[in-house]
Protein backbone atom coordinates (compact mmCIF):
# COMPACT_ATOMS: atom_id res chain seq x y z
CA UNK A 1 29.20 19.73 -44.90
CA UNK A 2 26.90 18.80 -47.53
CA UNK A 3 22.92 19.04 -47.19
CA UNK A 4 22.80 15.36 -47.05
CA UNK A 5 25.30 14.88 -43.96
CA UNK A 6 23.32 18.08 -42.24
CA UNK A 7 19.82 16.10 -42.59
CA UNK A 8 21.74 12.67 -41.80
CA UNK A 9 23.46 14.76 -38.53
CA UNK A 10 19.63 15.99 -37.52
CA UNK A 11 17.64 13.19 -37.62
CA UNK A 12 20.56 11.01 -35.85
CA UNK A 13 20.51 13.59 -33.21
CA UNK A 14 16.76 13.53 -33.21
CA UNK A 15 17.22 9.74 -32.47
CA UNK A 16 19.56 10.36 -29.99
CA UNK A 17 16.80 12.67 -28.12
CA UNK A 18 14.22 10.48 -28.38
CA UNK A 19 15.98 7.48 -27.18
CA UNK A 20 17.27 9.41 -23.85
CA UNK A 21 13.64 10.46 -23.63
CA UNK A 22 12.28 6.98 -23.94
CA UNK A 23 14.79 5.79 -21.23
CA UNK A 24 14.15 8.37 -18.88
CA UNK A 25 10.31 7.60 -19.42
CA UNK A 26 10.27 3.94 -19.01
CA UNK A 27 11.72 3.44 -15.37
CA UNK A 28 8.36 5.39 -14.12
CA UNK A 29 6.06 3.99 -16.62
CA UNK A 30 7.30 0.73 -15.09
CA UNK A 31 7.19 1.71 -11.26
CA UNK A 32 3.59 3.16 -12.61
CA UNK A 33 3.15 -0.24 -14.03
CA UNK A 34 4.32 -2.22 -10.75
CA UNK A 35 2.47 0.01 -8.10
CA UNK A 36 -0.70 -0.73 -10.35
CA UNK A 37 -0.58 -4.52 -10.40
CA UNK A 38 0.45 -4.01 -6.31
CA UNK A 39 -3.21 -2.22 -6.20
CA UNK A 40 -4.38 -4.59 -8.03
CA UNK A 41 -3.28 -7.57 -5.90
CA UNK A 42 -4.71 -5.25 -2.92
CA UNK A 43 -8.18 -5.32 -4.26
CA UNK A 44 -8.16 -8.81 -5.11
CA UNK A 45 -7.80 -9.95 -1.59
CA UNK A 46 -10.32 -7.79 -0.81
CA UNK A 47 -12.70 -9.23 -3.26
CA UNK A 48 -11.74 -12.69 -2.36
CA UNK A 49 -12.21 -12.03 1.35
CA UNK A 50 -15.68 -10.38 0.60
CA UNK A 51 -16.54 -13.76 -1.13
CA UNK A 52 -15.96 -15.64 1.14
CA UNK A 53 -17.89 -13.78 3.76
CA UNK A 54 -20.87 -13.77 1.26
CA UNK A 55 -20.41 -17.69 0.55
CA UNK A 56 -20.24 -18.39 4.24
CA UNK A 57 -23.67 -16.35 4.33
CA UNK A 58 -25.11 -18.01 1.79
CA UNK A 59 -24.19 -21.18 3.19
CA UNK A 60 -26.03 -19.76 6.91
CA UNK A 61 -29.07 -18.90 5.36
CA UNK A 62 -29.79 -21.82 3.17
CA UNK A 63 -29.30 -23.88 7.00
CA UNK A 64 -31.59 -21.48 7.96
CA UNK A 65 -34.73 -21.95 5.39
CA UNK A 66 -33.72 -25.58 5.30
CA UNK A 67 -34.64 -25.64 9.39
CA UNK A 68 -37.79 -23.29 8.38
CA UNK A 69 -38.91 -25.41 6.13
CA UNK A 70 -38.54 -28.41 8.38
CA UNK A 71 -40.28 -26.54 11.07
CA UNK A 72 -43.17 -25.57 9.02
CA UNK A 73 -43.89 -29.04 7.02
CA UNK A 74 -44.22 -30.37 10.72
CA UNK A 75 -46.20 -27.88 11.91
CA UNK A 76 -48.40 -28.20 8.95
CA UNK A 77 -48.88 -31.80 9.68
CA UNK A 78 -49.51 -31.07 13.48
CA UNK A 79 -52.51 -28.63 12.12
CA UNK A 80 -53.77 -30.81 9.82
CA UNK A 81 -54.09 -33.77 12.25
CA UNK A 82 -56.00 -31.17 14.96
CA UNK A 83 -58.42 -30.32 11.79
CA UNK A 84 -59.26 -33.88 11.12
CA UNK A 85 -60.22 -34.64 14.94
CA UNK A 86 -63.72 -34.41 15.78
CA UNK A 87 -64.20 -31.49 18.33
């Protein structure tokens, strides 16, 4: 064997050893890959559910200083027309 066909024999093998690495390698980086985007899914739901409990709060408490508000313009007027009454 010549020098050439030794170097040419090497690296192929080399190839060879990095290829069966690769494929040995990607199946878990993949199932790594999948569980990830799984967990991912996961704590989107959870976000979205949180959302929506925060949106339906929101949605309570603006009710809630819209009645306030209500309540105190009238009570407001009720004051002001017991000011303006001679005693």
């Amino acid at each position: 064997m010549t020098e050439h066909s030794i170097v040419l024999l090497v690296s192929l093998l080399v190839c060879l050893t990095v290829i069966v690495i690769m494929a040995k390698l990607l199946p878990a980086v993949g199932r790594g890959y999948l569980a990830a985007l799984a967990r991912f899914d996961i704590f989107k739901e959870m976000l979205d559910q949180i959302m929506t409990s925060a949106r339906d709060a929101e949605q309570s408490l603006r009710q809630q200083r819209r009645g306030l508000y209500d309540a105190r313009k009238r009570i407001r007027a009720v004051t002001k027309g017991l000011e303006r009454r001679p005693s």
